[in-house]
Protein backbone atom coordinates (compact mmCIF):
# COMPACT_ATOMS: atom_id res chain seq x y z
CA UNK A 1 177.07 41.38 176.40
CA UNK A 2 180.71 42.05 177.13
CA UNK A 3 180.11 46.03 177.52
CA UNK A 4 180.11 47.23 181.42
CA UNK A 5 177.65 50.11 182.13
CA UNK A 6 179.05 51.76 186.05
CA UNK A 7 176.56 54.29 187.74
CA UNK A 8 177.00 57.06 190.31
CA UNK A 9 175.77 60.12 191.60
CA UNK A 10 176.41 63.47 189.18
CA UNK A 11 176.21 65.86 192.83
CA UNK A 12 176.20 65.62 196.30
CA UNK A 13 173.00 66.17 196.70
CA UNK A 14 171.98 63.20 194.53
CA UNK A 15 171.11 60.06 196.54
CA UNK A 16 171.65 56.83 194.12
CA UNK A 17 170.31 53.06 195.47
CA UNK A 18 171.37 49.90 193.59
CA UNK A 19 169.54 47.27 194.87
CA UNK A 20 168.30 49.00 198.20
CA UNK A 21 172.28 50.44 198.65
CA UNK A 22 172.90 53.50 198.80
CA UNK A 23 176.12 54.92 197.08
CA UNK A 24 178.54 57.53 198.63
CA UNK A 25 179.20 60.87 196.75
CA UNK A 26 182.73 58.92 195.32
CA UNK A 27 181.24 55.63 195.10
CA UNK A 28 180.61 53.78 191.53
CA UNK A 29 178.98 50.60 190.80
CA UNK A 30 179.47 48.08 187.83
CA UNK A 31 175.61 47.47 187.10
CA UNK A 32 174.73 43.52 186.66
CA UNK A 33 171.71 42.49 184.57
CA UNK A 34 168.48 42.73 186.73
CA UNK A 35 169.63 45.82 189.17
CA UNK A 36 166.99 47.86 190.60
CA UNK A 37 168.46 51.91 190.45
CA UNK A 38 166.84 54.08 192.35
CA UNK A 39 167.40 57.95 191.60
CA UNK A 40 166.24 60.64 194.01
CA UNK A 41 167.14 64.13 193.29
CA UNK A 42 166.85 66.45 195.92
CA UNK A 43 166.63 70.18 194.64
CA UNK A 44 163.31 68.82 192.75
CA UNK A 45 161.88 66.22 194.92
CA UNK A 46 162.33 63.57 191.99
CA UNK A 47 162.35 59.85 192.64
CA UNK A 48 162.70 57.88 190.19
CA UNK A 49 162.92 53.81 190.15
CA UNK A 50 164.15 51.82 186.92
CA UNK A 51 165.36 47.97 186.20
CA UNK A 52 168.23 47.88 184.51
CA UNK A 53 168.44 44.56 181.58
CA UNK A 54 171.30 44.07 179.49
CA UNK A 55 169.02 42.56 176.45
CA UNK A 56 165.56 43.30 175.07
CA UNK A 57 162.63 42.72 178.02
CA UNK A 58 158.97 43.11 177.87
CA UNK A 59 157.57 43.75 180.78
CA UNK A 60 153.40 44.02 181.08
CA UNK A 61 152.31 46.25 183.66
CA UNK A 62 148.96 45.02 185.18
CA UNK A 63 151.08 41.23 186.02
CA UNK A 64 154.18 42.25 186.11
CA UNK A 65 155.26 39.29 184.23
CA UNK A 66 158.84 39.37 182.00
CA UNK A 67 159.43 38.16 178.63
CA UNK A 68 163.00 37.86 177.68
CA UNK A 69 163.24 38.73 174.03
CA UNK A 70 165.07 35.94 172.16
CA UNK A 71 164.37 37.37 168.62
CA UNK A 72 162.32 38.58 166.17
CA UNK A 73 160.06 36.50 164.59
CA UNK A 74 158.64 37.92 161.86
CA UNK A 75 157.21 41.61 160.87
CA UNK A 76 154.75 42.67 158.02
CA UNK A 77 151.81 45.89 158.18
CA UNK A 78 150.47 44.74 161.10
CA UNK A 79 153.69 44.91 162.82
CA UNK A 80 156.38 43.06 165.04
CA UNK A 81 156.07 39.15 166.27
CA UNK A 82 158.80 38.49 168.87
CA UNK A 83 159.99 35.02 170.43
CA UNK A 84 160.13 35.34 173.93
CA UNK A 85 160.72 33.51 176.82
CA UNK A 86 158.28 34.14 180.06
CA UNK A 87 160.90 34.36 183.22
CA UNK A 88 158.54 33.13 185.75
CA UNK A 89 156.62 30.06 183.55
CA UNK A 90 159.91 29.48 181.65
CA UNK A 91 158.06 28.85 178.45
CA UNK A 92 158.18 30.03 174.71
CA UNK A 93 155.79 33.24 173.92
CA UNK A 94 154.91 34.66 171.08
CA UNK A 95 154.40 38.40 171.69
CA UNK A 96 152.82 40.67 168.87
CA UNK A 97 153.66 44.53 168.93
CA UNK A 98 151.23 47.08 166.93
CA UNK A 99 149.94 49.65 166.47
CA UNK A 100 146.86 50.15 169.34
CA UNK A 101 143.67 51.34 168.19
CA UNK A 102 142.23 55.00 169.22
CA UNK A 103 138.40 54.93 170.61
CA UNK A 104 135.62 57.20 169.66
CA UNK A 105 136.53 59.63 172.00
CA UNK A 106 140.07 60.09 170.52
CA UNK A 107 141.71 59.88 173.77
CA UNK A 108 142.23 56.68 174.62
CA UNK A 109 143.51 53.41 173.24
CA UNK A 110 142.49 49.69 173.06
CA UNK A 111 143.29 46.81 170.99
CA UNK A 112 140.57 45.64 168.70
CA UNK A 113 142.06 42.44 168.17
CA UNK A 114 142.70 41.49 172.24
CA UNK A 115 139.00 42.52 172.60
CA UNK A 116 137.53 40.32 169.94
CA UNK A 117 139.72 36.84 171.07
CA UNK A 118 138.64 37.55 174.50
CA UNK A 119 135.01 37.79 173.49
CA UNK A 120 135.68 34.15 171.53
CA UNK A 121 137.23 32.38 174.67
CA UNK A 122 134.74 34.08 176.71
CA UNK A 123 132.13 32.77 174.71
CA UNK A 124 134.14 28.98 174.66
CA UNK A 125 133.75 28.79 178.07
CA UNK A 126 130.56 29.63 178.63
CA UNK A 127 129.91 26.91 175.89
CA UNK A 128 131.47 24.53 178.00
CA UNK A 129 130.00 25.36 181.71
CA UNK A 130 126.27 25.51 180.53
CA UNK A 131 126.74 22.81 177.19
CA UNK A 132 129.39 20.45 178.92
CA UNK A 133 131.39 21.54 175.39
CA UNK A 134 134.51 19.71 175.61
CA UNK A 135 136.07 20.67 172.39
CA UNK A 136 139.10 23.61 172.23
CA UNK A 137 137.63 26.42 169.48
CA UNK A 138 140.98 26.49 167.84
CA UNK A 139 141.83 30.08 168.52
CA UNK A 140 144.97 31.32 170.29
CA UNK A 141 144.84 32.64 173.55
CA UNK A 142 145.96 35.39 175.06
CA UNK A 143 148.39 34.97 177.77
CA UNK A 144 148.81 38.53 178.25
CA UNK A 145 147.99 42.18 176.99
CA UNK A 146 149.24 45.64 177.10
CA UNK A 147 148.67 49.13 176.20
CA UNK A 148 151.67 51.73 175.99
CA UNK A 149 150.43 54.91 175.80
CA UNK A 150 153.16 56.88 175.35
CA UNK A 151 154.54 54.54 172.37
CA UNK A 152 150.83 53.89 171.31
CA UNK A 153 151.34 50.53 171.30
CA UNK A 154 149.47 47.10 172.02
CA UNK A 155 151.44 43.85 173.40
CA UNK A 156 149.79 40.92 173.29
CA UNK A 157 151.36 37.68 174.67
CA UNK A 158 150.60 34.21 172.82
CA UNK A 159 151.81 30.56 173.14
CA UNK A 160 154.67 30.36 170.52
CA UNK A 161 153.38 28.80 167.25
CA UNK A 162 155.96 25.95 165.81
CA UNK A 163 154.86 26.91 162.55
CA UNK A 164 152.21 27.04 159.62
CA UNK A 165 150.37 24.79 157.26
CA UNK A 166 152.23 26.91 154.33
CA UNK A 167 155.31 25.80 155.41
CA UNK A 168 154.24 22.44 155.98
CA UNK A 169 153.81 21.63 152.35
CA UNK A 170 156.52 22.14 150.07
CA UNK A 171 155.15 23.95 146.87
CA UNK A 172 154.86 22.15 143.64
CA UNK A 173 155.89 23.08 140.02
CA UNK A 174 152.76 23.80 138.16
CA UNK A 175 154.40 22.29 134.82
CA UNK A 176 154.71 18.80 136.10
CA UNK A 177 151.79 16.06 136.90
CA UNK A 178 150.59 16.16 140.75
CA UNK A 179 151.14 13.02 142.09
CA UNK A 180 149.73 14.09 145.75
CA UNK A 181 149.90 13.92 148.51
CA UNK A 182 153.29 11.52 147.63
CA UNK A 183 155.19 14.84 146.68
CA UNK A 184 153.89 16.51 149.30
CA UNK A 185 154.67 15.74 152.97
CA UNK A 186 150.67 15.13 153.81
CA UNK A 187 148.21 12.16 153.27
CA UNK A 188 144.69 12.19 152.58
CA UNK A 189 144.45 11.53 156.09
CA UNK A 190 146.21 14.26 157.60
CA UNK A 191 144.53 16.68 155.50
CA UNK A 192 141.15 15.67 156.73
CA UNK A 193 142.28 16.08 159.80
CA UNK A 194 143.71 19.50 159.21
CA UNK A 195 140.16 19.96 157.55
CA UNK A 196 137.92 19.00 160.64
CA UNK A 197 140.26 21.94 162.54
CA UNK A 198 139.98 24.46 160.39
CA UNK A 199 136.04 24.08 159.73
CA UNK A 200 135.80 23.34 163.58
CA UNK A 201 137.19 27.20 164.16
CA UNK A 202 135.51 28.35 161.28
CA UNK A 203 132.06 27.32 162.64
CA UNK A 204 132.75 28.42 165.88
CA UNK A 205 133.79 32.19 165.40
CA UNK A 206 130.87 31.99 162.17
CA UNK A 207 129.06 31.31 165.68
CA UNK A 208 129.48 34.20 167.01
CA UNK A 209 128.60 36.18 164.16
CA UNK A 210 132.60 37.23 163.06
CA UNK A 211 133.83 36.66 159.75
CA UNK A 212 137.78 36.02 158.87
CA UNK A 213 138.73 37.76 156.35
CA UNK A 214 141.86 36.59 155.16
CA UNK A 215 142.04 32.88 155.50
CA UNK A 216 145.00 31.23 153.64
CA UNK A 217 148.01 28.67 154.90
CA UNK A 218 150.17 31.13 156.23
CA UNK A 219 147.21 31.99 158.89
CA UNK A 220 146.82 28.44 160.13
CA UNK A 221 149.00 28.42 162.89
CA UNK A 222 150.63 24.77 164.37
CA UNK A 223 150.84 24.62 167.90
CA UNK A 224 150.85 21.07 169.54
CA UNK A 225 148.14 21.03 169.63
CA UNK A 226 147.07 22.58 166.64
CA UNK A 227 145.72 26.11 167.30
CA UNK A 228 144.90 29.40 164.84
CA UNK A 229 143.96 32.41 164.31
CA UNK A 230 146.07 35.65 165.98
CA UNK A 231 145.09 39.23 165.09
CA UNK A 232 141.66 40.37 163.52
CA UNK A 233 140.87 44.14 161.82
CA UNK A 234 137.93 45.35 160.06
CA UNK A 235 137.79 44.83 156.25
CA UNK A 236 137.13 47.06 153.35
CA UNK A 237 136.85 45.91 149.53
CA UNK A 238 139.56 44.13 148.22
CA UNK A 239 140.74 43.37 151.59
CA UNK A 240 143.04 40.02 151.94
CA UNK A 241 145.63 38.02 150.17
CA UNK A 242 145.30 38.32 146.07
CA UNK A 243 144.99 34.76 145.27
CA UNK A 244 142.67 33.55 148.38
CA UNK A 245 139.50 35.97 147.85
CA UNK A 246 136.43 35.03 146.29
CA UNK A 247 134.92 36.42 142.89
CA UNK A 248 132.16 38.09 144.73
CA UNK A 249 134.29 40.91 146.78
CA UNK A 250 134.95 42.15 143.80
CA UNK A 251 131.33 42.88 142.95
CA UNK A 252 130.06 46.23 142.84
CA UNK A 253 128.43 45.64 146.70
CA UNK A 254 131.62 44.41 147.69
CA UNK A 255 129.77 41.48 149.68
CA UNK A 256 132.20 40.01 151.97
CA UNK A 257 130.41 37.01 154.04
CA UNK A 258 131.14 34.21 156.18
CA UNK A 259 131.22 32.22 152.59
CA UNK A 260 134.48 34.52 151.68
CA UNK A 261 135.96 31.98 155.05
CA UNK A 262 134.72 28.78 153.99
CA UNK A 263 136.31 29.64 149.92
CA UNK A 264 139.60 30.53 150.99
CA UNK A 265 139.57 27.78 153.32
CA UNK A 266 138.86 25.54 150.57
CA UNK A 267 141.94 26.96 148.66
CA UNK A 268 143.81 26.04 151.59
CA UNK A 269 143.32 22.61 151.71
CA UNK A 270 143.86 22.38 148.00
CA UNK A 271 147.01 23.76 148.50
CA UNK A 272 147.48 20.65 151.11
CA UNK A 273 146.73 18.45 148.59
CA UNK A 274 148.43 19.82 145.58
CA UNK A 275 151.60 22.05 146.93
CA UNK A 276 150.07 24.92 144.71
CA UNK A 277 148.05 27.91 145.68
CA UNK A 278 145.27 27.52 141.90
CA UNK A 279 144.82 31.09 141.56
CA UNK A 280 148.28 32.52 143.06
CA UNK A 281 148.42 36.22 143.47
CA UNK A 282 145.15 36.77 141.30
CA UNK A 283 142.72 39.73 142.37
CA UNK A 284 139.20 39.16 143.40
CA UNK A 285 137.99 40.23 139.53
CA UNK A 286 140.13 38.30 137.63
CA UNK A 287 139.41 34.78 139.98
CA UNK A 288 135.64 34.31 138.23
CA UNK A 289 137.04 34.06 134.45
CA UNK A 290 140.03 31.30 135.45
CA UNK A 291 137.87 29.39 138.04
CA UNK A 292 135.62 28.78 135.14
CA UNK A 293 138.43 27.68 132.79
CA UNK A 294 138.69 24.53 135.11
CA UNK A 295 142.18 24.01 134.96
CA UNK A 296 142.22 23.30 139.16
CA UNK A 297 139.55 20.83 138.84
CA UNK A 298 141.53 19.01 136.06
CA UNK A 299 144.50 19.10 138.08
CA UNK A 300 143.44 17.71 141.20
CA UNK A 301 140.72 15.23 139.62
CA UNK A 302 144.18 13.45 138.08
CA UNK A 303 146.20 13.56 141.03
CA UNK A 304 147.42 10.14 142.89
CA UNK A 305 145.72 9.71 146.07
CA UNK A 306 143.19 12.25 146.31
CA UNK A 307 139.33 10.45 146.72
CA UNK A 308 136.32 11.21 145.03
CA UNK A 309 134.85 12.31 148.19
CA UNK A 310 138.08 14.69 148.88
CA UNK A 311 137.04 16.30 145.51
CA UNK A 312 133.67 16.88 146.17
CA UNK A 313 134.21 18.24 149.61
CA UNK A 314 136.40 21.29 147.64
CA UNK A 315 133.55 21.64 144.86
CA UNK A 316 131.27 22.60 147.43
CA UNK A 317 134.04 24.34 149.27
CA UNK A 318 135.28 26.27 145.93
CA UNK A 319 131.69 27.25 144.42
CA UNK A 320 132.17 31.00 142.60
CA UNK A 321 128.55 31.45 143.32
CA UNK A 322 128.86 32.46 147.43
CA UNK A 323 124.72 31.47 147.76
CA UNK A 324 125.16 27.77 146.83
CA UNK A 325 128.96 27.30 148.54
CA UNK A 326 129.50 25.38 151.74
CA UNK A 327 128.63 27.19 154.93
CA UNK A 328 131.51 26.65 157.48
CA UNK A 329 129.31 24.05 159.28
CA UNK A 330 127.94 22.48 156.14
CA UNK A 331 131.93 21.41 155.02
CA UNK A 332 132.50 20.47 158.92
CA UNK A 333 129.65 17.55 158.48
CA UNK A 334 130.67 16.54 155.14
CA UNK A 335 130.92 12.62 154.61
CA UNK A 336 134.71 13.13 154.04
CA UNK A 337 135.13 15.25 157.33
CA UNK A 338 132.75 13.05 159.16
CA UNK A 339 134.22 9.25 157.73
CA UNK A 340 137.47 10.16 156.81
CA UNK A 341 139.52 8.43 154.16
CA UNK A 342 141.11 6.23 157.24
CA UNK A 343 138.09 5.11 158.46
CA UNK A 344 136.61 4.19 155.14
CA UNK A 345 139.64 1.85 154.32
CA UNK A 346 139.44 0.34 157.99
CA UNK A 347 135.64 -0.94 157.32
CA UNK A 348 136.60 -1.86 153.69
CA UNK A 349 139.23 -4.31 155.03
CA UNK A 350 138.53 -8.02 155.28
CA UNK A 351 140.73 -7.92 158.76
CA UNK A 352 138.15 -6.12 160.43
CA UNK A 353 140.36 -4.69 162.65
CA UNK A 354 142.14 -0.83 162.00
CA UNK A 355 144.46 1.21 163.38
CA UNK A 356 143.71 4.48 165.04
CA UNK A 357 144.06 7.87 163.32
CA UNK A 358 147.40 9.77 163.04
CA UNK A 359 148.17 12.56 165.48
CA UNK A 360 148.71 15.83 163.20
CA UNK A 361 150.43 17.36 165.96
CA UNK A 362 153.22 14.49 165.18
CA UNK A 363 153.89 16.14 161.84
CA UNK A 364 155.20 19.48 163.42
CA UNK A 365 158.70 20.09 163.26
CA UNK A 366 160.58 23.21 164.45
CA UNK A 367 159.23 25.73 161.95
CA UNK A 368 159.12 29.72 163.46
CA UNK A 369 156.40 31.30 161.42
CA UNK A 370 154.15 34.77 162.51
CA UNK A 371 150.66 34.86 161.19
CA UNK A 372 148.18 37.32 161.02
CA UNK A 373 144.31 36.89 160.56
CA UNK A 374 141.35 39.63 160.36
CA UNK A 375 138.10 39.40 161.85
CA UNK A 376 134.82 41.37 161.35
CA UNK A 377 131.65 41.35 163.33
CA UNK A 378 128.89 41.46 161.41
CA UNK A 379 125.14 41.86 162.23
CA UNK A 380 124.09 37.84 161.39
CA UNK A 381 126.31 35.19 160.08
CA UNK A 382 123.87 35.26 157.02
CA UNK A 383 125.17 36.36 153.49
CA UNK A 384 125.01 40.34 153.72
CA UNK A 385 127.10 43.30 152.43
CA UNK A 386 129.56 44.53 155.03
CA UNK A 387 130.04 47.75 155.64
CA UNK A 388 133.63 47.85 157.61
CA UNK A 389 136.33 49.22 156.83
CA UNK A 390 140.15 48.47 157.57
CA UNK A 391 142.90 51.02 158.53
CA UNK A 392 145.35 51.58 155.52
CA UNK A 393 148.13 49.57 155.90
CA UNK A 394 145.83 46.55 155.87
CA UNK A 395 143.59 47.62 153.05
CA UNK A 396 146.18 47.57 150.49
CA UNK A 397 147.58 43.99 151.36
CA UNK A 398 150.11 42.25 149.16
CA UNK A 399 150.49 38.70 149.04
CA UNK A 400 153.03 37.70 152.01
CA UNK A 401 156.86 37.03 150.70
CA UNK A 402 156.51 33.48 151.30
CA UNK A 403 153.59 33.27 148.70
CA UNK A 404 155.45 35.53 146.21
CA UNK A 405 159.05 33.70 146.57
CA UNK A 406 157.44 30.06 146.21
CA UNK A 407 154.79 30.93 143.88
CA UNK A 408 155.53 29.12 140.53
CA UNK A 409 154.71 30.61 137.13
């Protein structure tokens, strides 16, 4: 910043400290970034102490920890993503700004969203001390969280996501044959990989009797090592990304289940597979008449590359009828999950011998891309109406720009 900012005292009986020295009734000061100003006015008794920063800081109360603002990431209803840089762990943060939630009482505020993650790590690592669970339950963690009253915002501090699986896979013209995964950047491989993560978080939150309510590529996030899932909100009908939700939310009861998860899931690795999103910004009502024209199924049954098993896994994944679809841990111990494509043509080979599985995290490059994700508690992680509601600048969500701009016609 080239701009100077100089401070001194408006009266003589104003006493002004800049970094614990005091100016004199002439004095002046050229203010550097980081001074602490201290302003004590007399006739009232006021003292008050401020940092002054030359760029955007955060800076959370209860720690006292500062995040250099770099940039923003991204912004949509939910609100602001920033990349940030913690001062003291010099490392990349991800820091989400919206609006905080108001309690019961109407007084004060909370975040819904901080509240619910905790509960999930807390119940991780309980998993782990009395289970000996070694296994991470691919959510983000919190780093840090805030409440500004007077703005009537929440903070909350995340490890910096290097991307998402939509930008991952470039998006294919739905005119021409699919020859995937050799248009597309991943292998059969890698996608089961990407699978046995996503159906990994899936059962664990189905666990603890949540439901995500708007799962599509965009909300996967890639960390290294993979990670997912940031925010969460209650749902009401309709709720989610046209395109991902399943024929029965748009039933007169509105049921919205832990199956809604496992279908739009399922869309999401056929969009792995294919580059194409099979029922792109379609509403909930209009998804039962084209699932049952087919036209996915034909599509990826003549692709290059993808197995027998791989289509299978997606039938049971992609079922319109939500009582006979995959539950999140039924598609988790699916052959295809379970003996993956790599392992199948390691004991089919006459060497005997096979190499060890990829790393997905060596596929990340240096994408920057926010995500949001909803969660509901519900009363069992059974099939059952639910009866939450979102706030309204969720309700009325719109497929995200990226899904619009790359969508093909």
């Amino acid at each position: 910043m080239s701009s100077t900012l100089r401070v001194m005292p408006c009266t003589i009986n104003d006493d002004i400290t800049v970094n614990g020295k005091r100016l004199g009734p002439m004095d002046s000061q050229i203010l550097q970034d980081g001074d602490i100003i201290e302003f004590e006015e007399n006739a009232l008794a006021a003292n008050i102490r401020c940092l002054y920063r030359k760029k955007h800081v955060f800076r959370c109360p209860k720690s006292s920890a500062m995040f250099d603002v770099i940039q923003t990431a991204g912004q949509g209803g939910f609100g602001l993503v920033y990349r940030c840089r913690e001062k003291h762990a010099n490392r990349a943060i991800a820091i989400k700004e919206a609006q905080a939630d108001v309690r019961e009482d109407m007084k004060t505020r909370y975040s819904q969203e901080a509240h619910v993650l905790r509960k999930l790590w807390r119940a991780a690592d309980k998993a782990r001390r009395s289970s000996g669970f070694g296994g991470e339950p691919q959510i983000v963690r919190i780093r840090d969280h805030w409440i500004s009253n007077k703005l009537g915002m929440s903070y909350i501090a995340m490890d910096l996501a290097v991307g998402d699986l939509f930008y991952l896979t470039p998006m294919l013209p739905r005119d021409k044959p699919v020859t995937a995964p050799s248009q597309a950047r991943l292998t059969e491989n890698q996608i089961a990989s990407a699978a046995t993560d996503i159906f990994n978080g899936l059962t664990f939150i189905h666990n603890q009797k949540l439901v995500h309510c708007d799962i599509k590529p965009n909300n996967f996030l890639l960390y290294d090592p993979i990670d997912e899932f940031t925010g969460m909100r209650r749902v009401e009908p309709f709720h989610g990304t046209p395109g991902y939700l399943p024929p029965e939310v748009a039933s007169p009861f509105h049921v919205y289940t832990t199956a809604v998860d496992v279908w739009a899931a399922g869309l999401t690795i056929y969009y792995l597979f294919t580059g194409i999103s099979p029922f792109k910004s379609a509403r909930a009502d209009q998804v039962q008449e084209l699932a049952y024209a087919g036209d996915h199924w034909q599509r990826l049954e003549t692709a290059e590359g993808v197995s027998a098993e791989a289509v299978a896994f997606l039938r049971g994944c992609i079922e319109t009828d939500w009582s006979k679809r995959f539950t999140s841990d039924d598609a988790r111990s699916h052959p295809w999950i379970m003996l993956p494509p790599w392992l199948n043509e390691s004991l089919n080979s006459t060497s005997g011998s096979y190499s060890p599985p990829f790393a997905f995290e060596d596929l990340f490059g240096s994408f920057n891309a926010p995500a949001q994700a909803f969660l509901e508690e519900v009363e069992d992680p059974c099939p059952a109406p639910a009866q939450k509601r979102a706030r309204e600048q969720v309700s009325d969500s719109q497929p995200e720009a990226g899904d619009e701009k790359r969508a093909r016609n």
